[in-house]
N, C-alpha and C. Protein backbone atom coordinates (compact mmCIF):
# COMPACT_ATOMS: atom_id res chain seq x y z
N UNK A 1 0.82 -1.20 0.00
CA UNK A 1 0.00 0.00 0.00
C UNK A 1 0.87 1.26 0.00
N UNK A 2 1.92 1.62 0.78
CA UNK A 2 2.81 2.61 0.45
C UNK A 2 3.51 2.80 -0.39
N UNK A 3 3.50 1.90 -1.34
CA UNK A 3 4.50 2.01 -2.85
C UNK A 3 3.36 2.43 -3.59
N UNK A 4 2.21 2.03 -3.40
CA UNK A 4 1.10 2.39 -4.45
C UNK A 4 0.90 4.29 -3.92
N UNK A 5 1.23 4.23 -2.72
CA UNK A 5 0.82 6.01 -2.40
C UNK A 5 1.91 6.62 -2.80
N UNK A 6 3.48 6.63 -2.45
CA UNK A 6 4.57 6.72 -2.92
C UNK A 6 4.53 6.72 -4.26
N UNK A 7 3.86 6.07 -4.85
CA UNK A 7 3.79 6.10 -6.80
C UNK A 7 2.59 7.33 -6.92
N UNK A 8 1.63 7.21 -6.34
CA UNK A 8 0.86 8.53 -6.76
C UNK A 8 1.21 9.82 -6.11
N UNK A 9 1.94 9.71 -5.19
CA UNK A 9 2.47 11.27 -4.74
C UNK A 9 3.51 11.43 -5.65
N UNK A 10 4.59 10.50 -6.22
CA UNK A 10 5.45 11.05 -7.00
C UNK A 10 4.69 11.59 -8.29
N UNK A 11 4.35 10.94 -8.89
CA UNK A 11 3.14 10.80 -9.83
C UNK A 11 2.69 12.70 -10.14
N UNK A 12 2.28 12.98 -8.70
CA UNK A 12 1.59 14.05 -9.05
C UNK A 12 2.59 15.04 -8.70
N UNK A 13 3.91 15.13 -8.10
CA UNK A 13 5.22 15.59 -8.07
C UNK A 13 5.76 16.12 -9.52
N UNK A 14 5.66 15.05 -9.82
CA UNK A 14 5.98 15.38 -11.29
C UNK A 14 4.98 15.68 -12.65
N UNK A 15 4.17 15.79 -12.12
CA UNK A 15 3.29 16.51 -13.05
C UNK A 15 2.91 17.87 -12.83
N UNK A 16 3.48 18.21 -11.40
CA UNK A 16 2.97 19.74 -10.62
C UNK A 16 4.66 20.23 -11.99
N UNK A 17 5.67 19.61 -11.69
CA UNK A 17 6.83 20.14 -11.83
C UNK A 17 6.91 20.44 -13.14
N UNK A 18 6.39 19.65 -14.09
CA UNK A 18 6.20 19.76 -15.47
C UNK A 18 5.29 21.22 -16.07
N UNK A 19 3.83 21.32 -14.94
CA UNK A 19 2.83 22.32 -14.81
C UNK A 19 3.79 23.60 -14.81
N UNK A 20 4.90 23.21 -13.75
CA UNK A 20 5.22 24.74 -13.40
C UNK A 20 5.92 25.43 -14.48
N UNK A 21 6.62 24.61 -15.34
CA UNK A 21 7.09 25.05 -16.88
C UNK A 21 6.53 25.70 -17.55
N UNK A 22 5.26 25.49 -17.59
CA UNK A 22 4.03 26.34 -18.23
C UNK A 22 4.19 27.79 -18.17
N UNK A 23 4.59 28.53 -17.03
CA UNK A 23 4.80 29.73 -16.78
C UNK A 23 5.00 30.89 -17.55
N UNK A 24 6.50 29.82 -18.49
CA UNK A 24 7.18 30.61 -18.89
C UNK A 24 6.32 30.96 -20.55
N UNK A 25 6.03 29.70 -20.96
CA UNK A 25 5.29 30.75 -22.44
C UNK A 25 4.11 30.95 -22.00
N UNK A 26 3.35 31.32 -20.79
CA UNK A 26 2.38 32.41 -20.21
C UNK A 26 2.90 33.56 -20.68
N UNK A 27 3.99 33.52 -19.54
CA UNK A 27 4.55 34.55 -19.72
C UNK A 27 4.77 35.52 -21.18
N UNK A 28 5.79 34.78 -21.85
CA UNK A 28 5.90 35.35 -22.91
C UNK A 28 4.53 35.31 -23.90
N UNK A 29 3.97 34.61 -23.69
CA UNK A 29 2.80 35.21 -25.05
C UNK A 29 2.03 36.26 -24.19
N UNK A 30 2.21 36.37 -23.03
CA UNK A 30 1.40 37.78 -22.68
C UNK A 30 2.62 38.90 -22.56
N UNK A 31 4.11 38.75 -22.91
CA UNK A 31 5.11 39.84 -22.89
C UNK A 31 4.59 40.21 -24.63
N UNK A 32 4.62 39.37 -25.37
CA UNK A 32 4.22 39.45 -26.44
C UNK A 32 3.22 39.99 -26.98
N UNK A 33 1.77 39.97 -26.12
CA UNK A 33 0.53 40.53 -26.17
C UNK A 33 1.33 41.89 -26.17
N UNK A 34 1.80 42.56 -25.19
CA UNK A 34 1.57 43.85 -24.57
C UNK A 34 2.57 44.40 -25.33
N UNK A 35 4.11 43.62 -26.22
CA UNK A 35 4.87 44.47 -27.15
C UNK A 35 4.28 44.59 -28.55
N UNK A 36 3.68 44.05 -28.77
CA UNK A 36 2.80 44.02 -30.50
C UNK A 36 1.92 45.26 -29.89
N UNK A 37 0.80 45.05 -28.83
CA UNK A 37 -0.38 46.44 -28.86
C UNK A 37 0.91 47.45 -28.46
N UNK A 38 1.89 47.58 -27.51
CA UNK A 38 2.55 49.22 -27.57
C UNK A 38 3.57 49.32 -28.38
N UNK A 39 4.12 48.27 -28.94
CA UNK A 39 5.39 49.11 -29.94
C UNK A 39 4.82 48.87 -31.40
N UNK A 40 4.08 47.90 -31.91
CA UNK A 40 3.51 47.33 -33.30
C UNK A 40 2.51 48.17 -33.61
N UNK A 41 1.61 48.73 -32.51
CA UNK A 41 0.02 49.29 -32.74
C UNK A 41 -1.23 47.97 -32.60
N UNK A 42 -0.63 46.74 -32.72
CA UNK A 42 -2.07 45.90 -32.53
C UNK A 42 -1.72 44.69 -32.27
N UNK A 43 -2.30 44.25 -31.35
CA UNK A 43 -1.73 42.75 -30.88
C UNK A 43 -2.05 41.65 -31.82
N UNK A 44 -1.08 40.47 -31.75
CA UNK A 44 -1.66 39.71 -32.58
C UNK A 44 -2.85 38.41 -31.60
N UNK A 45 -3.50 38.26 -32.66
CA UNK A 45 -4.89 37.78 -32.67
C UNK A 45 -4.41 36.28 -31.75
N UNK A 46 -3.89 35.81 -31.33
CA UNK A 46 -3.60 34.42 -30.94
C UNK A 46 -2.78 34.26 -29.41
N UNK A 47 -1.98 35.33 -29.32
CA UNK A 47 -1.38 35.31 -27.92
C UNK A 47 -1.72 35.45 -26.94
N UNK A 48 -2.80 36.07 -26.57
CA UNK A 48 -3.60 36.06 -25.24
C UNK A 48 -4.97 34.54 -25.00
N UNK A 49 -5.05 34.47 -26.29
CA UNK A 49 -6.18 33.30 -26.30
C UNK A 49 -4.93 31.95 -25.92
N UNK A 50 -4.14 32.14 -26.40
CA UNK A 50 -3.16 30.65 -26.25
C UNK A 50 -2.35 31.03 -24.16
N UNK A 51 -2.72 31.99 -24.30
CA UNK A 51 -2.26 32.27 -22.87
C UNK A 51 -2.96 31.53 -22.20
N UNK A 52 -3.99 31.48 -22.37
CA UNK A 52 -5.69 31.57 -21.68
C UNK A 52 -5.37 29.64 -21.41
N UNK A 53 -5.55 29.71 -22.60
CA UNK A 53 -5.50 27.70 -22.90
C UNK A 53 -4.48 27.39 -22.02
N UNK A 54 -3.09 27.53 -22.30
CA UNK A 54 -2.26 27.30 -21.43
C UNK A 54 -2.34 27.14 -20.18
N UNK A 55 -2.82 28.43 -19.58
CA UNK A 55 -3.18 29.03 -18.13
C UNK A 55 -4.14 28.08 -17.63
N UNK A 56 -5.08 27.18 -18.66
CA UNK A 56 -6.62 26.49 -18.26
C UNK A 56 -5.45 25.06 -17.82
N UNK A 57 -4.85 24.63 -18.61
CA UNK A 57 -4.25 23.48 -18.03
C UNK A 57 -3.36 23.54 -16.80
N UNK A 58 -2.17 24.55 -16.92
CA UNK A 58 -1.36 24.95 -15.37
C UNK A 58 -2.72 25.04 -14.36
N UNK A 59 -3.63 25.62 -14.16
CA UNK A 59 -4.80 25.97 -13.52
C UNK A 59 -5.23 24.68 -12.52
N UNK A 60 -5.60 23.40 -13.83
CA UNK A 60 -6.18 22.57 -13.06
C UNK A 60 -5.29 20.96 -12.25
N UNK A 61 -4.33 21.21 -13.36
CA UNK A 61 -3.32 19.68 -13.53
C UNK A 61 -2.27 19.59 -12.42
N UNK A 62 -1.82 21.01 -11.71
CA UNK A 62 -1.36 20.55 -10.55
C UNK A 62 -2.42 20.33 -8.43
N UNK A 63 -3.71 20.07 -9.11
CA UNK A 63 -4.09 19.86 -7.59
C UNK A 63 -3.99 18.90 -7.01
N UNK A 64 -3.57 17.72 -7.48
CA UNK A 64 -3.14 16.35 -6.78
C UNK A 64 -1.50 16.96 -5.86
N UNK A 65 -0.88 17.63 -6.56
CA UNK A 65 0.78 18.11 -5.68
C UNK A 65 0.07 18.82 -4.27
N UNK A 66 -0.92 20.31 -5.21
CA UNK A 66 -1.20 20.83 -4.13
C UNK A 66 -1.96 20.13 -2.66
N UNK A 67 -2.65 18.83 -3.01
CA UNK A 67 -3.46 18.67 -1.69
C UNK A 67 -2.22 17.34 -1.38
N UNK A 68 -1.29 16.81 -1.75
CA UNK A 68 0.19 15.89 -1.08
C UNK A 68 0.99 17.18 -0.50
N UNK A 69 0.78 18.56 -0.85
CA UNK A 69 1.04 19.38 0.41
C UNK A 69 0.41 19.97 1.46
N UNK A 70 -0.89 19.87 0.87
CA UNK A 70 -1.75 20.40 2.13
C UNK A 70 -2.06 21.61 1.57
N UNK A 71 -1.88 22.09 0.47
CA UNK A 71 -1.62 23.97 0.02
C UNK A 71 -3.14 23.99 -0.26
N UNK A 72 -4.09 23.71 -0.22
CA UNK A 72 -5.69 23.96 -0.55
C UNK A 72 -5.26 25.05 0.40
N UNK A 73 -6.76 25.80 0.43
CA UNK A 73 -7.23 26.65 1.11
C UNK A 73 -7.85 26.12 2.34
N UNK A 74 -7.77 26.66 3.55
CA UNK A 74 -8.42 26.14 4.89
C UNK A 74 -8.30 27.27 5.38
N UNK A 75 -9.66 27.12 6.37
CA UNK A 75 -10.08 28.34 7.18
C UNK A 75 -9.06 28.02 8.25
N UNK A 76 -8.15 28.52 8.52
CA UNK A 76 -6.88 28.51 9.21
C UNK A 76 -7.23 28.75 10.29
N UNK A 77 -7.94 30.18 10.90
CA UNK A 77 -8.23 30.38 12.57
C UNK A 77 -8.86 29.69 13.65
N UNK A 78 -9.23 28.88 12.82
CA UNK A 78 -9.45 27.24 13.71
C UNK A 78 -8.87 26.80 13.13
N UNK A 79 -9.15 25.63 12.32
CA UNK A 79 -8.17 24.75 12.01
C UNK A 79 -6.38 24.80 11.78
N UNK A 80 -6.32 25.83 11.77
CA UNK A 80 -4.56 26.30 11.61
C UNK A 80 -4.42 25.99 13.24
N UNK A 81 -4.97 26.08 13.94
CA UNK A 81 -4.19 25.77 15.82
C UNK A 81 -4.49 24.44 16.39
N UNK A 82 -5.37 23.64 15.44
CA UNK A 82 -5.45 22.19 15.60
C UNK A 82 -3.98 21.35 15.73
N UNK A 83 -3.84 20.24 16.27
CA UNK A 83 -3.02 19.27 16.65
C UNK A 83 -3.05 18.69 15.26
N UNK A 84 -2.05 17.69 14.91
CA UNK A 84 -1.68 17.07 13.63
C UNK A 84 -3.03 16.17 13.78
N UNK A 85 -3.13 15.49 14.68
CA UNK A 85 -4.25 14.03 14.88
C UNK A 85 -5.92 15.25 14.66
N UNK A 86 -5.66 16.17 15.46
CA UNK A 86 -7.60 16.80 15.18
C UNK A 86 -7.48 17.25 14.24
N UNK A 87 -6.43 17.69 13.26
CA UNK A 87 -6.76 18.29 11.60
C UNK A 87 -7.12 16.26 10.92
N UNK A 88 -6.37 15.77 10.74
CA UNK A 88 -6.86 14.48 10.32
C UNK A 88 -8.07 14.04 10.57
N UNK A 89 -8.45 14.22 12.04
CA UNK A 89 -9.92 13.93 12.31
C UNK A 89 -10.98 15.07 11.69
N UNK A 90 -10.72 15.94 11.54
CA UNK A 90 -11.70 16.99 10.94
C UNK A 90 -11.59 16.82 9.08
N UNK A 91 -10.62 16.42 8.74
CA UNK A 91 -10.66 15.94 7.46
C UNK A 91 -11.02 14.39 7.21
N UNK A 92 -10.94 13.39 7.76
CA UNK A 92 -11.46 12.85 7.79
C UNK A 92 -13.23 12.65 7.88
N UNK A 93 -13.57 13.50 8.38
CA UNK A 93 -14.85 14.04 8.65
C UNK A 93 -15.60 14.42 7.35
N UNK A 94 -14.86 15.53 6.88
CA UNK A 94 -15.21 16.28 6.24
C UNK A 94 -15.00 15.50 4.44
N UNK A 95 -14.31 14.13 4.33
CA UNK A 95 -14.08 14.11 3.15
C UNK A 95 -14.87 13.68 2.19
N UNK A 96 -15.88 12.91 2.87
CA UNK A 96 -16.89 12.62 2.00
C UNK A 96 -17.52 14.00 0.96
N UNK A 97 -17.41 15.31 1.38
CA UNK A 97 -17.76 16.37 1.05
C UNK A 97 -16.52 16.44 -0.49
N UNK A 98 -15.22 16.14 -0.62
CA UNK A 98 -14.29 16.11 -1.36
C UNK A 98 -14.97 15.05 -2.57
N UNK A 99 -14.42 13.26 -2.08
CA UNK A 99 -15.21 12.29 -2.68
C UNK A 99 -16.71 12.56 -3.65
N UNK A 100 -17.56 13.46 -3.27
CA UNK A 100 -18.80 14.22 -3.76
C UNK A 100 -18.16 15.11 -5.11
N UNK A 101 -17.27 15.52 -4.30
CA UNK A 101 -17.22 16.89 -5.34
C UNK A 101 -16.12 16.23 -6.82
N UNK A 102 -15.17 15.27 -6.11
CA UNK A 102 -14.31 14.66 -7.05
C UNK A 102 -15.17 13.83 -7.94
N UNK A 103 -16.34 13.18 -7.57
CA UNK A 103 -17.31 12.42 -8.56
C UNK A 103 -17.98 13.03 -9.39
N UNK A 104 -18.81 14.21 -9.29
CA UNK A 104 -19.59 15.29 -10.10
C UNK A 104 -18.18 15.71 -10.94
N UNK A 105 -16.69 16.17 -10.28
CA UNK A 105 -15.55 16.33 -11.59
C UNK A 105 -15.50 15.46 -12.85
N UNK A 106 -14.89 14.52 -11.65
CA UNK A 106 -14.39 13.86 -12.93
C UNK A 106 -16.05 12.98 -13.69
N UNK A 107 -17.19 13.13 -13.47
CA UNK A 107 -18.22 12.43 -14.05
C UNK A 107 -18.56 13.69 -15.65
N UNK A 108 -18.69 14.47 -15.09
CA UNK A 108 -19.10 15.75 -15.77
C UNK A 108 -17.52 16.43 -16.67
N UNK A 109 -17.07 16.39 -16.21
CA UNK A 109 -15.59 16.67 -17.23
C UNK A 109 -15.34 15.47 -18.07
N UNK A 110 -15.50 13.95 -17.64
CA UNK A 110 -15.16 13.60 -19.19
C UNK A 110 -16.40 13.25 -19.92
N UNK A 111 -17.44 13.99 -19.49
CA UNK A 111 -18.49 14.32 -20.72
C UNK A 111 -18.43 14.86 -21.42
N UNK A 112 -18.02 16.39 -20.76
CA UNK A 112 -17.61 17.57 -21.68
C UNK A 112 -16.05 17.30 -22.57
N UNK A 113 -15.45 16.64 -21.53
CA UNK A 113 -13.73 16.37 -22.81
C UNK A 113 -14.54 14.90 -23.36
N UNK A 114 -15.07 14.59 -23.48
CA UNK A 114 -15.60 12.90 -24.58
C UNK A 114 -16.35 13.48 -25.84
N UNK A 115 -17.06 15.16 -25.60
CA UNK A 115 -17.71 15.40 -26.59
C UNK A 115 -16.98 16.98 -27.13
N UNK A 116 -16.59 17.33 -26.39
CA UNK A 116 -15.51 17.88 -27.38
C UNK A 116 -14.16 17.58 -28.02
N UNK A 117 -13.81 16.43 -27.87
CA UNK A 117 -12.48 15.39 -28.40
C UNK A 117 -13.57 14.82 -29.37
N UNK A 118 -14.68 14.60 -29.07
CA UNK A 118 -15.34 13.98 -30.45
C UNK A 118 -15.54 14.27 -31.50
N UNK A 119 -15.39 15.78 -31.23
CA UNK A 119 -15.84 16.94 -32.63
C UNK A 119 -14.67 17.74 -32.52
N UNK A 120 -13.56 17.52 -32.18
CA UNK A 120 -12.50 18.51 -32.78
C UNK A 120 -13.22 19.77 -31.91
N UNK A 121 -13.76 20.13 -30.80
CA UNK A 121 -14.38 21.35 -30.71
C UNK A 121 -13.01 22.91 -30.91
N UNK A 122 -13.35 23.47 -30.99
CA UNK A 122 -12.04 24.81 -31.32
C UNK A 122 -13.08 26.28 -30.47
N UNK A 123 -12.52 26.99 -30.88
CA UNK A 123 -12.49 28.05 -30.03
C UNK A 123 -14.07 29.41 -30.27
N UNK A 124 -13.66 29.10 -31.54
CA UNK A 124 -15.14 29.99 -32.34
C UNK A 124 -14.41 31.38 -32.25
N UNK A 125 -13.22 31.51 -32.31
CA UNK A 125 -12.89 33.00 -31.97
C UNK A 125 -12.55 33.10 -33.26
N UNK A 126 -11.28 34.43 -33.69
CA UNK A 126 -11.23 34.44 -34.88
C UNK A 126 -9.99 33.37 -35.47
N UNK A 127 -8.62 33.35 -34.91
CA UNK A 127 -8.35 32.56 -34.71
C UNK A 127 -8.27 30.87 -34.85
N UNK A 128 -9.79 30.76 -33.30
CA UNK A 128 -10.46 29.30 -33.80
C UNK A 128 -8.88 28.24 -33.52
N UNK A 129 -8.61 28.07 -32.05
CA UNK A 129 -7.59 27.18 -31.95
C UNK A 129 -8.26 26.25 -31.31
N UNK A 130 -7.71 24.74 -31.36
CA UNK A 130 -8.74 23.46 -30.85
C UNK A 130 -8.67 23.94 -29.00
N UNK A 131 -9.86 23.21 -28.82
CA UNK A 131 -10.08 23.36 -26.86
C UNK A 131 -10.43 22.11 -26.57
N UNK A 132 -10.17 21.39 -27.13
CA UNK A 132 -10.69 20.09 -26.92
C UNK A 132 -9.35 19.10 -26.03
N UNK A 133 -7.91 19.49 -26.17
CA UNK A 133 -7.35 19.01 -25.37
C UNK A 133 -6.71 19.43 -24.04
N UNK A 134 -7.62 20.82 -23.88
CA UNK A 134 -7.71 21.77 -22.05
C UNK A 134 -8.90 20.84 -21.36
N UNK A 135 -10.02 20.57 -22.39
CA UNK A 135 -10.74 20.06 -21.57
C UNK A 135 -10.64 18.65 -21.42
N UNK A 136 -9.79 18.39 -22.41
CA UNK A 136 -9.53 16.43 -21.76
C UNK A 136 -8.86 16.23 -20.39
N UNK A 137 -8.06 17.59 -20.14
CA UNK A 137 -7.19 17.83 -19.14
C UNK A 137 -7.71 18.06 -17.96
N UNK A 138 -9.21 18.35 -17.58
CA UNK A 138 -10.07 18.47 -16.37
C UNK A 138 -9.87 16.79 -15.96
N UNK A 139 -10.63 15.70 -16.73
CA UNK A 139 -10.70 14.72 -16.23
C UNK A 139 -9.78 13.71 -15.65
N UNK A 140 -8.43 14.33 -16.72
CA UNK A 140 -6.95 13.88 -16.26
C UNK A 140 -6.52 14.26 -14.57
N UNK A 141 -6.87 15.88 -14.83
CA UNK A 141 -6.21 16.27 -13.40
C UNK A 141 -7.34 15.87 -12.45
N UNK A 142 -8.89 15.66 -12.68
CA UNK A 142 -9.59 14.96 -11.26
C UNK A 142 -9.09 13.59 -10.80
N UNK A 143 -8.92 12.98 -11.94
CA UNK A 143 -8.33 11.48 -11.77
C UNK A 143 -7.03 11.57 -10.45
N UNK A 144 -6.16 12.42 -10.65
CA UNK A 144 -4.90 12.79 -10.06
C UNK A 144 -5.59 13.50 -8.77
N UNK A 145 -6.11 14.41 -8.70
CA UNK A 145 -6.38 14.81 -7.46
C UNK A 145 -7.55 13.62 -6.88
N UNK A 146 -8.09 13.00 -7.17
CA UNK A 146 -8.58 11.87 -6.89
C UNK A 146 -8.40 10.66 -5.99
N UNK A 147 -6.87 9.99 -6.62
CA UNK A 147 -5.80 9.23 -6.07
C UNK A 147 -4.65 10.03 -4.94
N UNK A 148 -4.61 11.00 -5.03
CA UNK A 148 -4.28 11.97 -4.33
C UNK A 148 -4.75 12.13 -2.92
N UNK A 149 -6.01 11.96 -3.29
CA UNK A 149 -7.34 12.47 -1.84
C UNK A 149 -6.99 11.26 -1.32
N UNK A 150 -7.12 9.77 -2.09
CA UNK A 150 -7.15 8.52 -1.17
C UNK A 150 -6.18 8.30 -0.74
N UNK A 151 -4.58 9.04 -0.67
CA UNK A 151 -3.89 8.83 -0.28
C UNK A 151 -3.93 9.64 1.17
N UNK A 152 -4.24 10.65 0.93
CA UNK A 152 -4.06 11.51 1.85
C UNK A 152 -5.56 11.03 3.04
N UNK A 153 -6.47 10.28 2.72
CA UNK A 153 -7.38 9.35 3.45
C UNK A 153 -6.28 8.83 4.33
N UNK A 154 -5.30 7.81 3.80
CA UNK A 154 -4.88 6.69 4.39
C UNK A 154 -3.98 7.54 5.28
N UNK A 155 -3.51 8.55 4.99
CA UNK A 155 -2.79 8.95 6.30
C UNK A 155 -3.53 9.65 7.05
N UNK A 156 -4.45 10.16 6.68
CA UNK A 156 -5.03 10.53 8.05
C UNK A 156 -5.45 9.81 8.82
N UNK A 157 -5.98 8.59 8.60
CA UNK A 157 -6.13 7.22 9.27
C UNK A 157 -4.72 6.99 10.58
N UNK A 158 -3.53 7.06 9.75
CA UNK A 158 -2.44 6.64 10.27
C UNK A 158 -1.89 7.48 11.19
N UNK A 159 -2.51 8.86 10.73
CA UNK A 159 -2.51 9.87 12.18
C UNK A 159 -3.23 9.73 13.19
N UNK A 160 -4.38 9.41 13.37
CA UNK A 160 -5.55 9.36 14.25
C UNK A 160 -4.97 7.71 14.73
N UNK A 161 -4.53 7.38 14.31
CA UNK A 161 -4.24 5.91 14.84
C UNK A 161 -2.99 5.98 15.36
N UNK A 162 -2.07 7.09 15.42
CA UNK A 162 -1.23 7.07 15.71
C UNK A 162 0.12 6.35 15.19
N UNK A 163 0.31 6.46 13.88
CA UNK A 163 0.84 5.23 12.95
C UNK A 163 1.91 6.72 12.72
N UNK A 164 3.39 5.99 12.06
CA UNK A 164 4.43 7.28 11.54
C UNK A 164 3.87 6.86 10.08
N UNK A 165 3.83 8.61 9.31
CA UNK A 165 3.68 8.66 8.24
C UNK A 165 4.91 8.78 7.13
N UNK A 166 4.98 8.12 6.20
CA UNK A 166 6.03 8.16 5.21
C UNK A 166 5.99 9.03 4.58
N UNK A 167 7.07 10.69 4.40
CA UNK A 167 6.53 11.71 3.92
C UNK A 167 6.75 11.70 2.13
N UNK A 168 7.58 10.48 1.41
CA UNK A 168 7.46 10.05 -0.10
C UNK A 168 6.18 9.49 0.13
N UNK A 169 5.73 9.17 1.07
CA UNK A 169 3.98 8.75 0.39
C UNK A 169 3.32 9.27 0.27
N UNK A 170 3.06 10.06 1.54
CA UNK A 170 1.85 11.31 1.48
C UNK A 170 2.52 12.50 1.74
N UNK A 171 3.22 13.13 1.27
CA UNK A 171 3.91 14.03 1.10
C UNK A 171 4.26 15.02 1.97
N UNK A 172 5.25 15.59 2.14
CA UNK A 172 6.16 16.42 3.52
C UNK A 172 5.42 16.46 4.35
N UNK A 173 4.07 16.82 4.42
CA UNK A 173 3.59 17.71 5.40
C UNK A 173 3.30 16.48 6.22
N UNK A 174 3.13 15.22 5.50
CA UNK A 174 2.37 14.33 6.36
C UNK A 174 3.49 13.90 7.63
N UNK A 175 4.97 14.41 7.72
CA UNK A 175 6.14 13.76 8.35
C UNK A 175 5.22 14.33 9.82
N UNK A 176 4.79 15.59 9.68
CA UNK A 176 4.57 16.01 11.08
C UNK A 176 3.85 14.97 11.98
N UNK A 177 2.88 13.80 11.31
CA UNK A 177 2.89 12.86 12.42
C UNK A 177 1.71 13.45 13.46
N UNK A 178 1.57 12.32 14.34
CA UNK A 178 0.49 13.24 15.12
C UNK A 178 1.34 13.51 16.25
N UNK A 179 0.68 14.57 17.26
CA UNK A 179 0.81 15.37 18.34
C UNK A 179 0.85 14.68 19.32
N UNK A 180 1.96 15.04 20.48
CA UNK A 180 2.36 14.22 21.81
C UNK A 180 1.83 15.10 22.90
C-alpha cells in the first residue's frame, strides 16, 4: 500500500513540476501581447487566447501536488491551531464532502472532454484554436487529485491511529505525524 501512495504522490510531483514550466510561455505570449499592442500598434490575434488555454491546463493539472502538500485553502483560525491528529480527524470528517465533489468532476468533465475530443471542438474565436485538449485535461487532473485524496485518506487514518507517516507517500507535510 505505500509504494502504491509513494507512486501517486510522485506521480503528481511530477506533473505539478512539469505544470510549473508552463509559466514561462504564459509569460511570454502575454510579454508578447503587450509588445505588439505598444510598440507594433495591434496585438496579434492568438497570444492572449493561447495564454488563456495554457493558463486552463497549469490551472487545473497541478491539484493532486497541491493537496500531497496540504496547500488547498483552509479556514486557518481554527483549524490552523489544531493538533496534527484533530486536523486528520476533521478531514477525515469532512471528506466525503471532497469524494462528492471529485465524482460530479471527474463524471461531468469527461463528458464535456468525450464530446468535445469527439468533434475537434475549437475556439469559435477568430483565430479558432482546438479546446478540446484543455478540456480532456479536467478529467486527467480529477483522476490525479482523486488518487491523491485517497492517499491523503490513508494517512489521516495513520494519524488518528497514531501510525508514523512516510513523507514520499503522502507528502512532507504528512512527516509532522500526530501530536504528543
Amino acid at each position: 500500500m505505500l509504494s502504491f501512495a509513494r507512486a501517486i504522490t510522485r506521480l503528481n510531483y511530477w506533473v505539478a513540476m512539469i505544470a510549473a514550466w508552463l509559466i514561462a510561455p504564459i509569460f511570454l505570449l502575454l510579454m508578447a501581447d503587450v509588445i505588439m499592442r505598444y510598440v507594433v500598434g495591434s496585438a496579434a490575434i492568438w497570444t492572449a487566447e493561447l495564454a488563456q488555454l495554457v493558463f486552463g491546463v497549469y490551472a487545473v493539472i497541478a491539484g493532486g501536488y497541491l493537496l500531497a502538500e496540504r496547500a488547498h485553502v483552509n479556514v486557518d483560525i481554527i483549524y490552523g491551531r489544531f493538533s496534527p491528529a484533530q486536523k486528520a480527524k476533521v478531514d477525515l470528517a469532512t471528506s466525503f464532502l471532497f469524494f462528492l465533489f471529485m465524482a460530479v468532476l471527474i463524471w461531468q468533465g469527461t463528458d464535456m472532454a468525450w464530446e468535445s475530443a469527439a468533434k475537434f471542438e475549437t475556439s469559435s474565436s477568430i483565430w479558432n484554436p482546438p479546446i478540446w485538449p484543455v478540456k480532456i485535461a479536467i478529467p486527467v487532473a480529477g483522476v490525479l487529485l482523486l488518487l491523491q485524496g485517497l492517499v491523503r485518506i490513508v494517512s489521516d487514518v495513520r494519524t488518528v491511529m497514531g501510525l508514523p507517516n512516510d513523507p514520499d507517500a503522502f507528502g512532507k507535510q504528512a512527516a509532522d505525524g500526530p501530536s504528543h
